[in-house]
N, C-alpha and C. Protein backbone atom coordinates (compact mmCIF):
# COMPACT_ATOMS: atom_id res chain seq x y z
N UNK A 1 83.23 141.71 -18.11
CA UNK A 1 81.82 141.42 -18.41
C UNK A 1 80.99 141.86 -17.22
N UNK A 2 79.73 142.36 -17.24
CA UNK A 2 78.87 142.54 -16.40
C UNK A 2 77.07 141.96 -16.77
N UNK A 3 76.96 141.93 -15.51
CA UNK A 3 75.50 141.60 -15.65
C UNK A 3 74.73 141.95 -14.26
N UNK A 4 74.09 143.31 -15.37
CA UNK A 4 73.60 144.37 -15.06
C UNK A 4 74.58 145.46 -13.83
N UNK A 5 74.27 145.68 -13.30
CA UNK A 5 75.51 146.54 -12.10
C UNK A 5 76.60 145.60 -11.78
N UNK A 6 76.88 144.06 -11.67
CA UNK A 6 77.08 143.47 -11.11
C UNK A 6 78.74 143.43 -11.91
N UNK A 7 80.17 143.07 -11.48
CA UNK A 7 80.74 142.38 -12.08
C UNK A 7 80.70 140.96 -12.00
N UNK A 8 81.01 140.09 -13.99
CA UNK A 8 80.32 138.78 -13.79
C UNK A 8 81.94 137.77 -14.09
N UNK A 9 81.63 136.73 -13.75
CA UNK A 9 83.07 135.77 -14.44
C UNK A 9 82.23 134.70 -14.53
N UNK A 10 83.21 133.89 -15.66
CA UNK A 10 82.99 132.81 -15.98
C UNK A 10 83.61 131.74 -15.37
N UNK A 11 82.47 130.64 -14.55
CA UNK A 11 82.47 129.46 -13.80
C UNK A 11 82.18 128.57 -14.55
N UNK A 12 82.68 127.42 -13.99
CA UNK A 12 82.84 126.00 -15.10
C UNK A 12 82.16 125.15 -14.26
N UNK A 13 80.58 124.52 -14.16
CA UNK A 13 80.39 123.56 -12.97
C UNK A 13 80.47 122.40 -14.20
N UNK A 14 80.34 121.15 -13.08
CA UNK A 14 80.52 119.83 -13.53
C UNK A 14 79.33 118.87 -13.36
N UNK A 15 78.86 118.96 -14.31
CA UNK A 15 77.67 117.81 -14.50
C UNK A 15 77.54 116.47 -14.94
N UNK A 16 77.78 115.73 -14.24
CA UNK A 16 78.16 114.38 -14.27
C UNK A 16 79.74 114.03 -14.94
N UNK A 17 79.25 113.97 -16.93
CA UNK A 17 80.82 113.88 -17.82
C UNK A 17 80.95 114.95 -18.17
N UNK A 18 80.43 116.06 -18.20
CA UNK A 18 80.31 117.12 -18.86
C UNK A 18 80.54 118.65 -17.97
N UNK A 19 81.01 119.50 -18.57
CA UNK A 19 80.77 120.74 -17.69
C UNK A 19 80.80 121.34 -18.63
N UNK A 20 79.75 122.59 -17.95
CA UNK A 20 78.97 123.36 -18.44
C UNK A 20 79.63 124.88 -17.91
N UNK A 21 79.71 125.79 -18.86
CA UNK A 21 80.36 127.19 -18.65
C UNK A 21 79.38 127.99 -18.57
N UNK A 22 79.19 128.80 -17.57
CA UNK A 22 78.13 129.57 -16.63
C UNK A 22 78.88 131.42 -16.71
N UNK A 23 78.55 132.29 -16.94
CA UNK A 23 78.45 133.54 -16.58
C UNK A 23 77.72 133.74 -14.62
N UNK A 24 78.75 134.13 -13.81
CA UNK A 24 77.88 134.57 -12.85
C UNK A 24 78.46 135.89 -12.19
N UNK A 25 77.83 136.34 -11.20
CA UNK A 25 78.30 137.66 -10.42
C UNK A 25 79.02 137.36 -9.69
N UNK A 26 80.71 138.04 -9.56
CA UNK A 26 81.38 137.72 -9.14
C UNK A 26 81.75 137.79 -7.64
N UNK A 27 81.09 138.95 -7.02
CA UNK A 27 81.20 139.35 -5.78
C UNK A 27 79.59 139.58 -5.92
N UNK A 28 78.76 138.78 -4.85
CA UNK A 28 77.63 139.22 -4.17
C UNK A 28 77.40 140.04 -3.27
N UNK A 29 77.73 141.59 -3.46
CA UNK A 29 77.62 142.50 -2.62
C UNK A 29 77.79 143.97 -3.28
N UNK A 30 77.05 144.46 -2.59
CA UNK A 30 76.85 146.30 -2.87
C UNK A 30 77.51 146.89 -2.07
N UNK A 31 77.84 148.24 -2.27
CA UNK A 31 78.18 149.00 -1.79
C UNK A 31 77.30 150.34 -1.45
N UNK A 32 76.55 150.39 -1.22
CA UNK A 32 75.60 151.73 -0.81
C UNK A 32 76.34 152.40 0.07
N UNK A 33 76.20 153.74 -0.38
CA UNK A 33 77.06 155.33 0.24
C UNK A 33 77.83 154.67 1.18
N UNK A 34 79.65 153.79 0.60
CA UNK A 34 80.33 154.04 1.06
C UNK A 34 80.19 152.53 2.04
N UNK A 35 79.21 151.99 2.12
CA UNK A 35 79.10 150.92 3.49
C UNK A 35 78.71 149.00 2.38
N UNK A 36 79.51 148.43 3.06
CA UNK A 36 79.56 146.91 1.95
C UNK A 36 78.38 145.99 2.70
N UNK A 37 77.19 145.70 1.81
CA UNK A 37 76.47 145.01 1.99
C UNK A 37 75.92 143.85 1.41
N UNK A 38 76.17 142.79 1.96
CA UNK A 38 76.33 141.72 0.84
C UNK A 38 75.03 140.92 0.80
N UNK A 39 74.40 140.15 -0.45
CA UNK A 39 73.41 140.17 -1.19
C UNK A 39 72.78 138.73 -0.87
N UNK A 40 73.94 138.05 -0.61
CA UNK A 40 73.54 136.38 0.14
C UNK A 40 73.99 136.47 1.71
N UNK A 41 73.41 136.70 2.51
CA UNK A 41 74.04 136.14 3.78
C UNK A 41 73.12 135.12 4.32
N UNK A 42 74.12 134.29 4.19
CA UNK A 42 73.98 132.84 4.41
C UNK A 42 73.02 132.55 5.52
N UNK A 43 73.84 132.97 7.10
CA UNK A 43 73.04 132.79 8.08
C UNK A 43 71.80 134.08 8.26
N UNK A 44 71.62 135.17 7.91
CA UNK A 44 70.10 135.57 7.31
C UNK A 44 68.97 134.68 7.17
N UNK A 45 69.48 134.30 5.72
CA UNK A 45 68.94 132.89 4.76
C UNK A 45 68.15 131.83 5.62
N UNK A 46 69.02 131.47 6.99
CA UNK A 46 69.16 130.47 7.41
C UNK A 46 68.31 130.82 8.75
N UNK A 47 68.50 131.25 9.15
CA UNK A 47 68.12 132.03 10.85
C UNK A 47 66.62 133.07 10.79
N UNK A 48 66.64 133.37 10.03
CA UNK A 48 65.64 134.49 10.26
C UNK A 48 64.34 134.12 9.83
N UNK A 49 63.46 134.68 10.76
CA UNK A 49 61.97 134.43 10.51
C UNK A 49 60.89 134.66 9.13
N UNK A 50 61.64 135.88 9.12
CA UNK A 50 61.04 136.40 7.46
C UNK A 50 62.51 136.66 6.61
N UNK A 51 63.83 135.97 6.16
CA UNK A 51 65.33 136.16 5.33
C UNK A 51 64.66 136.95 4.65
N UNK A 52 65.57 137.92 4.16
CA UNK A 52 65.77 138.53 3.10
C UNK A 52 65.81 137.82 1.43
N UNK A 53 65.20 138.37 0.54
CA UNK A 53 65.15 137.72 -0.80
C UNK A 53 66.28 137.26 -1.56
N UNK A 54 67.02 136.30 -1.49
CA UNK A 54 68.36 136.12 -2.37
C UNK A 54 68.32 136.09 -3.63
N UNK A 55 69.20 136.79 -4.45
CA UNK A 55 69.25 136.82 -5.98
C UNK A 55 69.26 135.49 -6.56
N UNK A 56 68.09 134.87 -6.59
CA UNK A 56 68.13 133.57 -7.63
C UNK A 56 69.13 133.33 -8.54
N UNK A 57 68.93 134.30 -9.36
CA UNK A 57 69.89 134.53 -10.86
C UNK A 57 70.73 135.07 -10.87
N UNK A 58 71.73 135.12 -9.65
CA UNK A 58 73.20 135.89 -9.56
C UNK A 58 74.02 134.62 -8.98
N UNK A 59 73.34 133.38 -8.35
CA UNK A 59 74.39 132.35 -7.87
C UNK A 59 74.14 130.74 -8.39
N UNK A 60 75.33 130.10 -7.83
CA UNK A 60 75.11 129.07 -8.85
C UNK A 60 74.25 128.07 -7.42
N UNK A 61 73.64 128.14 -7.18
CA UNK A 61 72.59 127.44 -6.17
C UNK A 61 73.10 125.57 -5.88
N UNK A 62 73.11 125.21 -4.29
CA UNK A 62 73.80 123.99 -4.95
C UNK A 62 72.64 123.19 -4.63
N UNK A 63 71.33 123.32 -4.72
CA UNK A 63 69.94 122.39 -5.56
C UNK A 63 69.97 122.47 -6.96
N UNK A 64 70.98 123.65 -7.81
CA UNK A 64 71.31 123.04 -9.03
C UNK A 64 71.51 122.74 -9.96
N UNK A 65 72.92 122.32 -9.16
CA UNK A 65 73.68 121.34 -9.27
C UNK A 65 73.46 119.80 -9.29
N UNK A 66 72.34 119.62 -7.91
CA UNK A 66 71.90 118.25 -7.64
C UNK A 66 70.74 118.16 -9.04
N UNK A 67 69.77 119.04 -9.42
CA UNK A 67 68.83 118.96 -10.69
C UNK A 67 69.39 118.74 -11.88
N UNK A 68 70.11 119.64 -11.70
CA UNK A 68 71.37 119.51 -13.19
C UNK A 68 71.20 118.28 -13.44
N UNK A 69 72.48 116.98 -12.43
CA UNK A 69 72.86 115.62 -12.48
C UNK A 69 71.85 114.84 -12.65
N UNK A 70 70.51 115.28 -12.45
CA UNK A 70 69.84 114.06 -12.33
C UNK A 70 68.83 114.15 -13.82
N UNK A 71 68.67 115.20 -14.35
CA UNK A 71 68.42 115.48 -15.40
C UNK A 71 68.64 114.04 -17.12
N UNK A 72 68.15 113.32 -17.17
CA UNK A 72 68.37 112.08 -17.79
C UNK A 72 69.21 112.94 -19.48
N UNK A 73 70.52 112.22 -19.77
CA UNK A 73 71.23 112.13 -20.71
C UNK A 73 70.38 112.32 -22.11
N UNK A 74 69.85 111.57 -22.48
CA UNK A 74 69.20 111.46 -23.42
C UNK A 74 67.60 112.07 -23.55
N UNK A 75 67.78 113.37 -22.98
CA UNK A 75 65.96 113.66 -22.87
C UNK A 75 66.28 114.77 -24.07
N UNK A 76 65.11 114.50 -24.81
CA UNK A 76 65.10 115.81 -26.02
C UNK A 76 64.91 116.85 -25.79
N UNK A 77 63.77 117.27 -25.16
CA UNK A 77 63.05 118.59 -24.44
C UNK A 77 63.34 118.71 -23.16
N UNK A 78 63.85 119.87 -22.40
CA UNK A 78 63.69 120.35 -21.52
C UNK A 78 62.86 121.83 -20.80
N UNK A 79 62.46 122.42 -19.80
CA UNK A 79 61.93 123.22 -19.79
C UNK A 79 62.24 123.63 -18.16
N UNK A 80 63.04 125.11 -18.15
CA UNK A 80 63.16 125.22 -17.44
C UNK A 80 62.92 126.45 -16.44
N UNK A 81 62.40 126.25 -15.32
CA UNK A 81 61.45 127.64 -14.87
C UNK A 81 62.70 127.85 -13.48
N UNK A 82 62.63 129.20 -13.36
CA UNK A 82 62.83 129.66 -12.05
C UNK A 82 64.23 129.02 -11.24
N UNK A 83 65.42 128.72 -12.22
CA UNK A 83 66.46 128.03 -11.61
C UNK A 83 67.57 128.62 -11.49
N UNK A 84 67.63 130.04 -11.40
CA UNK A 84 68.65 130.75 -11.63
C UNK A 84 69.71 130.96 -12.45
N UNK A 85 70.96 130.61 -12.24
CA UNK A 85 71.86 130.70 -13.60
C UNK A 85 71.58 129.83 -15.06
N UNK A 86 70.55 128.93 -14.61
CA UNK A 86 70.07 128.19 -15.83
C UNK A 86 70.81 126.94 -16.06
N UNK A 87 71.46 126.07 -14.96
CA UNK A 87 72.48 125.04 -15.35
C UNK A 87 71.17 124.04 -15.04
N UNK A 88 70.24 123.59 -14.54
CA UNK A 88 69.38 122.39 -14.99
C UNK A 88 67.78 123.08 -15.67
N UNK A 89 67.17 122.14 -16.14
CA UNK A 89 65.79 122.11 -16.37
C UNK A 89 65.43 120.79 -15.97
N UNK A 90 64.41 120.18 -16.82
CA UNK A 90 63.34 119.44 -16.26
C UNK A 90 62.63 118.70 -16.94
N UNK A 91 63.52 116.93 -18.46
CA UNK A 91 62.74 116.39 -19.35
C UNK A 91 61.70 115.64 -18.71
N UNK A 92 61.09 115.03 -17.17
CA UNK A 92 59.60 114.63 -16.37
C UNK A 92 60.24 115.84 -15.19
N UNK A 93 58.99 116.60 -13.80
CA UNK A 93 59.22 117.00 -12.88
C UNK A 93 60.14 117.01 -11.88
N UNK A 94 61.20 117.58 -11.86
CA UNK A 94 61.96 117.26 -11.07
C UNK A 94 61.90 118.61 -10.26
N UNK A 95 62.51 118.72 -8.89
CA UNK A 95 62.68 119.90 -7.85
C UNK A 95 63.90 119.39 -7.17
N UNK A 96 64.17 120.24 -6.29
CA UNK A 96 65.38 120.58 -5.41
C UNK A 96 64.73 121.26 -4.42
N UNK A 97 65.31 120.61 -3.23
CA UNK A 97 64.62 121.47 -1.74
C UNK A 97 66.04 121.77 -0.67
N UNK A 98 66.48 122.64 -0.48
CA UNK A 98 67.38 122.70 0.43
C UNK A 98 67.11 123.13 1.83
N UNK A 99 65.81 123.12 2.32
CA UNK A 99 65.75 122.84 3.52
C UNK A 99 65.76 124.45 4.01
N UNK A 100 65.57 125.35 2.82
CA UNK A 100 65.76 127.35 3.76
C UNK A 100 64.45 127.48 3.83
N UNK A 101 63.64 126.78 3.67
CA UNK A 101 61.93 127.26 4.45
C UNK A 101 61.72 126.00 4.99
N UNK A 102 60.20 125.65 5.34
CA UNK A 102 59.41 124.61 5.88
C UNK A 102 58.62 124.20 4.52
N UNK A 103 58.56 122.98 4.02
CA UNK A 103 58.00 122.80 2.82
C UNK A 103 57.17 121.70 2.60
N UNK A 104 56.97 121.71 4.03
CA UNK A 104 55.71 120.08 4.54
C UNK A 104 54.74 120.72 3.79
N UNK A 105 54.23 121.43 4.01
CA UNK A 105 52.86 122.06 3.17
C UNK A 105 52.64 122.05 1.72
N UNK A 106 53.76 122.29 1.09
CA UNK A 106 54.16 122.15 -0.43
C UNK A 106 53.82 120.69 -0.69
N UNK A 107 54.34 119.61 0.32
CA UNK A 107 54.56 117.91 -0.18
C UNK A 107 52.59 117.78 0.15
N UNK A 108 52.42 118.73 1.59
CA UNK A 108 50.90 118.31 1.25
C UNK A 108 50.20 118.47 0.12
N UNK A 109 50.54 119.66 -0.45
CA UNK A 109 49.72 120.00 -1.75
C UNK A 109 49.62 119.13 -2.52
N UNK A 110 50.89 118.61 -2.65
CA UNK A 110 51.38 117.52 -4.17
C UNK A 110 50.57 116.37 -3.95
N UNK A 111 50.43 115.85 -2.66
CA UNK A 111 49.53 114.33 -2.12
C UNK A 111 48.06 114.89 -2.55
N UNK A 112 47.50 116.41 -2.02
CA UNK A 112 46.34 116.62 -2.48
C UNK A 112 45.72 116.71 -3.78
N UNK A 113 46.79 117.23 -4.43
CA UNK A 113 46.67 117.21 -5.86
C UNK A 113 46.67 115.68 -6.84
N UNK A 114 46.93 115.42 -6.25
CA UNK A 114 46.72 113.67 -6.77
C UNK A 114 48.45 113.34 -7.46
N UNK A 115 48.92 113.66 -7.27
CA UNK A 115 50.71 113.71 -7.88
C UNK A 115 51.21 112.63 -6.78
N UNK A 116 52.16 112.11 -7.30
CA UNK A 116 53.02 111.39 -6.73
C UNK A 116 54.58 112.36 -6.89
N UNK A 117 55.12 111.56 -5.45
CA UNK A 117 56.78 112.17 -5.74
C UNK A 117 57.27 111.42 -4.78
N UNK A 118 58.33 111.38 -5.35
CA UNK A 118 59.53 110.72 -4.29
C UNK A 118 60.43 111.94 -3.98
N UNK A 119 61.23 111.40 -2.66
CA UNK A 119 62.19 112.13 -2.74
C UNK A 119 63.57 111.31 -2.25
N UNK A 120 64.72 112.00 -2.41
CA UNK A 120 65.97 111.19 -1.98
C UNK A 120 67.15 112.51 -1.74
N UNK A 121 67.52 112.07 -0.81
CA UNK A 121 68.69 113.05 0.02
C UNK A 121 70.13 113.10 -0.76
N UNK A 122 70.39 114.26 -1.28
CA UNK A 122 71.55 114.38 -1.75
C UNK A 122 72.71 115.55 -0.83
N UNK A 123 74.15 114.71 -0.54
CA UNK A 123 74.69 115.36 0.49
C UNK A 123 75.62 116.23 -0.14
N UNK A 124 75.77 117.97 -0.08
CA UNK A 124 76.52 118.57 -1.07
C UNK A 124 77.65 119.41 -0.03
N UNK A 125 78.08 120.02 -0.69
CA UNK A 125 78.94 121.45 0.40
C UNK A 125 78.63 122.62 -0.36
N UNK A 126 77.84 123.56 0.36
CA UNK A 126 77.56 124.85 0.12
C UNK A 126 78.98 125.79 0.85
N UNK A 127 79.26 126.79 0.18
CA UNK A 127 80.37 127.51 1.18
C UNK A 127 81.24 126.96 1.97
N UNK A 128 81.84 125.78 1.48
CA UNK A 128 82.43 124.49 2.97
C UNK A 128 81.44 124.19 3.32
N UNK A 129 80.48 124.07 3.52
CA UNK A 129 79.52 123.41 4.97
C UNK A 129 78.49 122.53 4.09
N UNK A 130 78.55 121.80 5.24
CA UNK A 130 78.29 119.95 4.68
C UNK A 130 76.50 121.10 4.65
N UNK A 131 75.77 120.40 3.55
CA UNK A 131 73.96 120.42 3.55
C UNK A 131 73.58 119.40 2.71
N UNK A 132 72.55 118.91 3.03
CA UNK A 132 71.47 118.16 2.10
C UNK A 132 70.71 118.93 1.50
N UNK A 133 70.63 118.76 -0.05
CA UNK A 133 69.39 118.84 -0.38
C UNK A 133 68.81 117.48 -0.76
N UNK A 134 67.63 117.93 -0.69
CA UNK A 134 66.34 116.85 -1.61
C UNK A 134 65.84 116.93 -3.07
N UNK A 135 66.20 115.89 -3.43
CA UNK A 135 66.22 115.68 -5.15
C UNK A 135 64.48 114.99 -4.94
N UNK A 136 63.58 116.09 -6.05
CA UNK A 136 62.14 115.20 -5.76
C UNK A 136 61.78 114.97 -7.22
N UNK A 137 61.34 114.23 -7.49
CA UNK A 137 60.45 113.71 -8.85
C UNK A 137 58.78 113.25 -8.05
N UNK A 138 58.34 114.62 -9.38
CA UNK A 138 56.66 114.58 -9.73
C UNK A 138 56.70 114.20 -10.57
N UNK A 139 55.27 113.41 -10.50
CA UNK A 139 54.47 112.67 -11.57
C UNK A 139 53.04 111.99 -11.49
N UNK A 140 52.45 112.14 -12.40
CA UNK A 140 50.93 112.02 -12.40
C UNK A 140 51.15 110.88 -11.22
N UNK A 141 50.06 110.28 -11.15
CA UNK A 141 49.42 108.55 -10.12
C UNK A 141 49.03 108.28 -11.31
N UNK A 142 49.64 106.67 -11.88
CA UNK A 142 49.04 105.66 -13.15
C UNK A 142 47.87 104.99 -12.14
């Protein structure tokens, strides 16, 4: 199977009782004339002032994973924007922050905008290595 240049396999993540079967790219990396250049580098991502753009929709992201789980059992509608392989959406506002930009400015917006949100620390392993992300729920101010 492929998707688009890419070769893809099928991954099984685990969402709470349930797992869900995912299509993804199997090796994140190109080969341009002869030289292997790979498509996530992590510390890039992590280190650099302006990272390079990572393929959203080629990995299984582990913010989610954490969106996925928290995603309520019984919601009828979901809607889901901009999450890459497509394993969560969103039946009230939910986000995922893993901490690869500065995103104080974002939480300002949300206070300016009159929104409420919480947030709560979820501890995962990306690649082996221990990270938090932040599980946030938006929602109007009653």
């Amino acid at each position: 199977m492929k998707i688009g240049d890419f070769e893809a396999t099928l991954t099984h993540a685990r969402v709470g009782d349930t797992t869900v079967a995912l299509w993804r790219v199997a090796a994140l990396e190109v080969r341009p004339v002869g030289r292997l250049r790979r498509l996530v580098d992590r510390a890039a991502l992590l280190a650099a002032d302006e990272p390079p753009e990572p393929p959203y929709w080629a990995h299984l992201w582990s913010g989610a994973a954490v969106l996925a789980a928290a995603v309520p059992r019984d919601a009828r509608r979901v809607l889901e924007l901009g999450c890459g392989l497509g394993l969560p959406g969103f039946g009230r506002a939910l986000l995922t922050d893993a901490g690869r930009i500065d995103t104080r400015a974002f939480y300002a917006e949300l206070d300016a905008a009159g929104l409420a949100w919480r947030a709560s620390d979820e501890p995962v392993r990306e690649e082996g290595l221990p990270l938090t992300v932040k599980l946030v729920e938006v929602a109007h101010r009653c």
